[in-house]
N, C-alpha and C. Protein backbone atom coordinates (compact mmCIF):
# COMPACT_ATOMS: atom_id res chain seq x y z
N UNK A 1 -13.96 -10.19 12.78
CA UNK A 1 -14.05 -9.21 13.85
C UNK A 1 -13.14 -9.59 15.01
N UNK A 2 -13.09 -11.09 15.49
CA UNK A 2 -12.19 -11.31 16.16
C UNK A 2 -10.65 -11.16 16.05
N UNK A 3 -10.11 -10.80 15.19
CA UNK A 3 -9.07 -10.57 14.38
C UNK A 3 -8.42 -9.33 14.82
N UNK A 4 -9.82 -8.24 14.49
CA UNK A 4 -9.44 -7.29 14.44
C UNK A 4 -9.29 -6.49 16.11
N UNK A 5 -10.27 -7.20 16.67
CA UNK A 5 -10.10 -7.05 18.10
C UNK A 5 -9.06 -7.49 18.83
N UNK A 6 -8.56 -8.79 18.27
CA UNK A 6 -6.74 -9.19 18.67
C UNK A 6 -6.20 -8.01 18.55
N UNK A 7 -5.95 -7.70 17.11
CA UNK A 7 -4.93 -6.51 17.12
C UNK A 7 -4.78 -5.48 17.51
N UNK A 8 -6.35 -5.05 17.77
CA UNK A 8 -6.40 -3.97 18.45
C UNK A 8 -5.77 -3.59 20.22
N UNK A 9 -5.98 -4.81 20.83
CA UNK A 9 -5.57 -5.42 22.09
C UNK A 9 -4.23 -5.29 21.99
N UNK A 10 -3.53 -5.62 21.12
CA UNK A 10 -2.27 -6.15 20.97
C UNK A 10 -2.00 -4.71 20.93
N UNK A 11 -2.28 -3.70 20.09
CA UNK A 11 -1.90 -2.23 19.65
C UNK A 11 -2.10 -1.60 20.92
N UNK A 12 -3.19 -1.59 21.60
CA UNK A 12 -3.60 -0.78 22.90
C UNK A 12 -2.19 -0.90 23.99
N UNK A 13 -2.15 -2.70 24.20
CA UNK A 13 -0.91 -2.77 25.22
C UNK A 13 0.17 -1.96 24.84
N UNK A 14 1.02 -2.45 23.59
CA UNK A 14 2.03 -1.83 23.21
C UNK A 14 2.31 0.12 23.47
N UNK A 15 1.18 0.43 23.49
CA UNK A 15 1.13 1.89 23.36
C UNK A 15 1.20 2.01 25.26
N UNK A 16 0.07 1.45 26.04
CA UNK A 16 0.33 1.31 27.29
C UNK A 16 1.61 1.47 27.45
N UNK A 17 2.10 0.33 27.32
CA UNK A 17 4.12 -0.02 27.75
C UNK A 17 4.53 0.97 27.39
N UNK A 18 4.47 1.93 26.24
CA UNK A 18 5.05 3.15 26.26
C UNK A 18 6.11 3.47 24.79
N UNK A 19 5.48 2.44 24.36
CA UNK A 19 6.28 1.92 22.91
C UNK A 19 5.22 2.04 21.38
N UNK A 20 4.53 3.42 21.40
CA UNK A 20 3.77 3.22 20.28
C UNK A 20 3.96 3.17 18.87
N UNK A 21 5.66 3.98 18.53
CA UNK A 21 6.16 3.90 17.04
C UNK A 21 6.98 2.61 16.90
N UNK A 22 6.42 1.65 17.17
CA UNK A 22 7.39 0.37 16.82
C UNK A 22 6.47 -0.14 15.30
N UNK A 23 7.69 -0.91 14.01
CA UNK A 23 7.04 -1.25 13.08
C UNK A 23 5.97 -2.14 13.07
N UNK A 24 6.05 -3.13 14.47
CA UNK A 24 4.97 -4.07 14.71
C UNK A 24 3.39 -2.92 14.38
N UNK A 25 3.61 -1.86 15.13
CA UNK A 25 2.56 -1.10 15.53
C UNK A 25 1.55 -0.99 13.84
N UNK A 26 2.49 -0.39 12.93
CA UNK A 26 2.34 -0.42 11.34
C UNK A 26 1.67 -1.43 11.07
N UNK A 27 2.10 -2.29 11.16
CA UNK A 27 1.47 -3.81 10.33
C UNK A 27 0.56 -3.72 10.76
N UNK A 28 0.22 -3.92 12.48
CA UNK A 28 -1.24 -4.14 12.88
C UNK A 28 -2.18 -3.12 12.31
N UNK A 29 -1.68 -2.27 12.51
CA UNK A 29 -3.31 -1.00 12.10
C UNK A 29 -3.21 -1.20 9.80
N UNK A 30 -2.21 -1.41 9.81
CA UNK A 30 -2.23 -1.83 7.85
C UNK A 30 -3.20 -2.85 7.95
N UNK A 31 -3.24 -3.93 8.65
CA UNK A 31 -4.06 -5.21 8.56
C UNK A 31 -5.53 -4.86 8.84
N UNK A 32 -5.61 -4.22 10.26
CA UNK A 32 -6.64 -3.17 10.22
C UNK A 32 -7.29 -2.45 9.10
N UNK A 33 -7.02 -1.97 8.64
CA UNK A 33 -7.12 -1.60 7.61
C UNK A 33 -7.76 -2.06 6.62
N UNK A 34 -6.76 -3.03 6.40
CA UNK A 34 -7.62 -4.16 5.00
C UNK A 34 -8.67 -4.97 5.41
N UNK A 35 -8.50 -5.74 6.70
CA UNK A 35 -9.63 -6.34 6.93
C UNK A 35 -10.71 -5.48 6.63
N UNK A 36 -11.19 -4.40 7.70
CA UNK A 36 -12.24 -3.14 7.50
C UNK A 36 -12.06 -2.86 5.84
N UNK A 37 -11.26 -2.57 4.82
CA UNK A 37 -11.72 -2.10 3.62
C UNK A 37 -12.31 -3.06 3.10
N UNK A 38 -11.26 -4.35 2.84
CA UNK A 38 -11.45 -5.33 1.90
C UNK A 38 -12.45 -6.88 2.71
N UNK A 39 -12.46 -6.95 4.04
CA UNK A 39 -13.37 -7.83 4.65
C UNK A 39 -14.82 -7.82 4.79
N UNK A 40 -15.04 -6.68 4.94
CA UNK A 40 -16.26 -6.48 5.85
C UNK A 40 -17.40 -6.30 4.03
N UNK A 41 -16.64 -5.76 3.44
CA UNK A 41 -17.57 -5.70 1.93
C UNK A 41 -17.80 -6.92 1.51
N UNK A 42 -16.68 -8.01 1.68
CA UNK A 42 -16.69 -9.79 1.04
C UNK A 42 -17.63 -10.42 1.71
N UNK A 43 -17.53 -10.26 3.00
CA UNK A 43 -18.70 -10.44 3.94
C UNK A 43 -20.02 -10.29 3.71
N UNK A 44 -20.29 -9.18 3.48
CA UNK A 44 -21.24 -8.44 3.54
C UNK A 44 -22.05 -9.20 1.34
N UNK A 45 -21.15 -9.40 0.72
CA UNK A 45 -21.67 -9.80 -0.50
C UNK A 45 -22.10 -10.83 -0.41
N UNK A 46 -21.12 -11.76 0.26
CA UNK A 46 -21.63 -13.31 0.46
C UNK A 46 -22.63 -13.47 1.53
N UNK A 47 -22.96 -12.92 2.21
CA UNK A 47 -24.11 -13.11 2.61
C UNK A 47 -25.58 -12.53 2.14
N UNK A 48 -25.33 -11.49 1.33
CA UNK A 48 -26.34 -11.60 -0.05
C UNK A 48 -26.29 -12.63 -0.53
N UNK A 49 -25.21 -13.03 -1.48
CA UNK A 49 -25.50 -14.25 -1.66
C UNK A 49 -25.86 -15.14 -1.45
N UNK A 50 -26.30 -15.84 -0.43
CA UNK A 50 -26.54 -16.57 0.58
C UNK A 50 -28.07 -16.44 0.69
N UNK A 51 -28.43 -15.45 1.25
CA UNK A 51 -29.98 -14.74 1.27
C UNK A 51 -30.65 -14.96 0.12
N UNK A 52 -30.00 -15.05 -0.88
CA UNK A 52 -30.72 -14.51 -2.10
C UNK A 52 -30.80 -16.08 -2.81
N UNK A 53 -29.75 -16.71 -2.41
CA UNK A 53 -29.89 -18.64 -2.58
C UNK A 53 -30.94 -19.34 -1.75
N UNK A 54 -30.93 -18.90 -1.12
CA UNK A 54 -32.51 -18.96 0.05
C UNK A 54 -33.64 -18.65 -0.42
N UNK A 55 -33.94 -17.54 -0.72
CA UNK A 55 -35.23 -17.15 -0.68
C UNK A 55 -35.74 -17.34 -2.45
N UNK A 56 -34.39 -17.75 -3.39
CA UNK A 56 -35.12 -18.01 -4.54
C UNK A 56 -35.43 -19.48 -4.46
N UNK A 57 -34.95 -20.29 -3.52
CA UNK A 57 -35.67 -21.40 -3.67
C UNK A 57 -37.25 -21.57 -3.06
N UNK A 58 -37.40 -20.92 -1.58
CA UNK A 58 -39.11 -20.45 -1.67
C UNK A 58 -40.13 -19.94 -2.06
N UNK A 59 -41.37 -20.41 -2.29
CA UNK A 59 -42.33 -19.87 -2.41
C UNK A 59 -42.62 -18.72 -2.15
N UNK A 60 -42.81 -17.51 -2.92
CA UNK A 60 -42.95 -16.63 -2.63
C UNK A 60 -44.48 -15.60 -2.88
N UNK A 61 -45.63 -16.71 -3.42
CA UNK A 61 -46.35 -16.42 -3.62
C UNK A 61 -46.91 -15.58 -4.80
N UNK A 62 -45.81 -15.42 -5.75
CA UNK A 62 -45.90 -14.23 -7.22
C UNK A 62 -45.04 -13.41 -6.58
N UNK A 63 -44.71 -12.86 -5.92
CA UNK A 63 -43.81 -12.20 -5.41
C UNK A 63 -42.68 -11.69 -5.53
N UNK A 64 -42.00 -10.81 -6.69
CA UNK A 64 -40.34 -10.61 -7.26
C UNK A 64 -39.24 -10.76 -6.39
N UNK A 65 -38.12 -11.23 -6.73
CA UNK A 65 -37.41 -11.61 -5.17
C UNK A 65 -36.87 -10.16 -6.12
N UNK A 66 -36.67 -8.85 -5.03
CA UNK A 66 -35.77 -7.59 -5.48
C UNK A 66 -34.54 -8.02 -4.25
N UNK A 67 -33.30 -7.25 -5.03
CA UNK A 67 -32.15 -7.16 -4.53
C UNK A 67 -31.78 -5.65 -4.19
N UNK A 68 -31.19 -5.10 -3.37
CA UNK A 68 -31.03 -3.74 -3.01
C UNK A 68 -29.49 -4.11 -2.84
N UNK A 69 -29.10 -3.07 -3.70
CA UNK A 69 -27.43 -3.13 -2.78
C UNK A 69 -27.23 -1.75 -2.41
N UNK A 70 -26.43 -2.27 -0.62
CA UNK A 70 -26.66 -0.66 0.33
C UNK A 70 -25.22 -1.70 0.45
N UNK A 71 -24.16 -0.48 0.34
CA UNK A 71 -22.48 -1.33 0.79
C UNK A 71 -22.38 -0.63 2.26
N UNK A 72 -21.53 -0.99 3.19
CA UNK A 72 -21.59 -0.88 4.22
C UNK A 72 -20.33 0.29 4.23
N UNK A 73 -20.95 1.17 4.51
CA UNK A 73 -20.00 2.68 4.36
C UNK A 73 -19.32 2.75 5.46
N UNK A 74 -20.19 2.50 6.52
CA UNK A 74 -18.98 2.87 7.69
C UNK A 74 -17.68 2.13 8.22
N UNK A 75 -18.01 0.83 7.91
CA UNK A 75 -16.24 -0.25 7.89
C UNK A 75 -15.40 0.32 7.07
N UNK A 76 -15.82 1.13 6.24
CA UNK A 76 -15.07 0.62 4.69
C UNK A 76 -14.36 2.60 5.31
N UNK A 77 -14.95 3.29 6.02
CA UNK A 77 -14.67 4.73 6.08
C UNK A 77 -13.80 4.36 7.13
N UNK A 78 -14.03 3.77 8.19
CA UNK A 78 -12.84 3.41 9.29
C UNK A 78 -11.47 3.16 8.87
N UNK A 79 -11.90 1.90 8.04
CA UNK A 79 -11.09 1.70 7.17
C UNK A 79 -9.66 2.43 6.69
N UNK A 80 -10.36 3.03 5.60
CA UNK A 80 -9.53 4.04 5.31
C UNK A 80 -8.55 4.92 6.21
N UNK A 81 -9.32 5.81 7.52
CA UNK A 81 -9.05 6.18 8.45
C UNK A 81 -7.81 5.83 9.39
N UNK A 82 -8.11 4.50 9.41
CA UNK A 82 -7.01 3.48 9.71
C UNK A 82 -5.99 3.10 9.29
N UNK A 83 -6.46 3.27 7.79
CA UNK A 83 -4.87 3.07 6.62
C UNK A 83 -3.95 4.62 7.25
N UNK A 84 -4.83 5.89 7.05
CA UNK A 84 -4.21 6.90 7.27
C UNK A 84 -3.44 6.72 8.31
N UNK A 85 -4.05 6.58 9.74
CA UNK A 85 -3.56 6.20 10.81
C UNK A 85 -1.82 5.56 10.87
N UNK A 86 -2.16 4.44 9.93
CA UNK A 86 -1.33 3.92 9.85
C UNK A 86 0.23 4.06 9.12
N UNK A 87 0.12 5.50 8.52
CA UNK A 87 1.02 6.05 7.69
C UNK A 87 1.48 7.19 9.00
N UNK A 88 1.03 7.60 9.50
CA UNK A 88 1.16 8.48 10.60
C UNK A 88 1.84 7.90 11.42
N UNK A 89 1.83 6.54 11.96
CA UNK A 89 2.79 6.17 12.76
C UNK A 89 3.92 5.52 12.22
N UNK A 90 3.67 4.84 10.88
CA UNK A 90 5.52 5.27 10.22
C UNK A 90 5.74 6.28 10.10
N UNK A 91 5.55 7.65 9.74
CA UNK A 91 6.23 8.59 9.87
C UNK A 91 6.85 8.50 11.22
N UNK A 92 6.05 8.63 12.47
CA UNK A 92 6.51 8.75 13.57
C UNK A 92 7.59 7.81 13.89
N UNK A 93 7.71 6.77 13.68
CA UNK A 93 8.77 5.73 13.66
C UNK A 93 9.63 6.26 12.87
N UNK A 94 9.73 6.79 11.81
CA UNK A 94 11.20 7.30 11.48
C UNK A 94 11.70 8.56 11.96
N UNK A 95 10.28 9.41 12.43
CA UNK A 95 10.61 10.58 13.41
C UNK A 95 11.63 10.43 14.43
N UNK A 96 11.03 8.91 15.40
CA UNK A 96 11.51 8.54 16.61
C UNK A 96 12.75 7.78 16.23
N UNK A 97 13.16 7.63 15.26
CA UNK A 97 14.77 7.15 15.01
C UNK A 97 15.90 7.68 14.85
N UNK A 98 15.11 9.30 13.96
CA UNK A 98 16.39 10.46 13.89
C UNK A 98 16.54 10.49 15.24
N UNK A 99 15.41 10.93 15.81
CA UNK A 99 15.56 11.52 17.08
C UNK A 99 16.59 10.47 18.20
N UNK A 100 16.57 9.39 18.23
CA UNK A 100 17.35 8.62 19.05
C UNK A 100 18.98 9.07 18.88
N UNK A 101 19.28 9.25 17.33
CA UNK A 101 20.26 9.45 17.02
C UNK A 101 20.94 10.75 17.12
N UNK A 102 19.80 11.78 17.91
CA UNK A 102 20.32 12.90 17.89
C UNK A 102 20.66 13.31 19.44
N UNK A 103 19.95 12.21 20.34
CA UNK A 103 20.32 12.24 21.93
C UNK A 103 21.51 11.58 22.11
């Protein structure tokens, strides 16, 4: 999460300054991206895992240890969102290059 809050910081200024189609801009929200698709689910397993290494070693009294898997929809929908995002401002970056060349 801290990661993603760097970049986001990093993306916010850049756009401030007045410079939002730069390729830097791409990478960050692509990384964005993957972290939110591909992080937050790895996360989210291994710490099942984790839980579930725990509580089968206690006493549970007869008790079935059940597992539920609920995946975490809304990182993983940002996510995506973000990838899009992120195709939108390469376009715009090659938008903003004809265009230099045409002033």
């Amino acid at each position: 999460m801290l990661g993603i809050i760097a970049m986001l910081l990093r993306f916010m200024r850049d756009i401030s300054v007045g410079t939002p189609f730069e390729p830097a801009q791409v990478t960050r929200l692509r990384a964005i991206a993957g972290l939110l698709l591909i992080g937050v689910p790895i996360t989210y397993f291994a710490r099942l895992s984790i839980d579930g290494a725990l509580l089968s070693d206690l006493d549970l009294g007869g008790i079935d240890l059940a597992v539920s898997l609920d995946l975490p929809w809304l990182p993983m929908t940002l996510g995506l969102i973000t990838a899009l995002l992120a195709e939108a401002f390469k376009v715009g970056t090659r938008l903003r290059d004809d265009v230099e060349g045409l002033i």
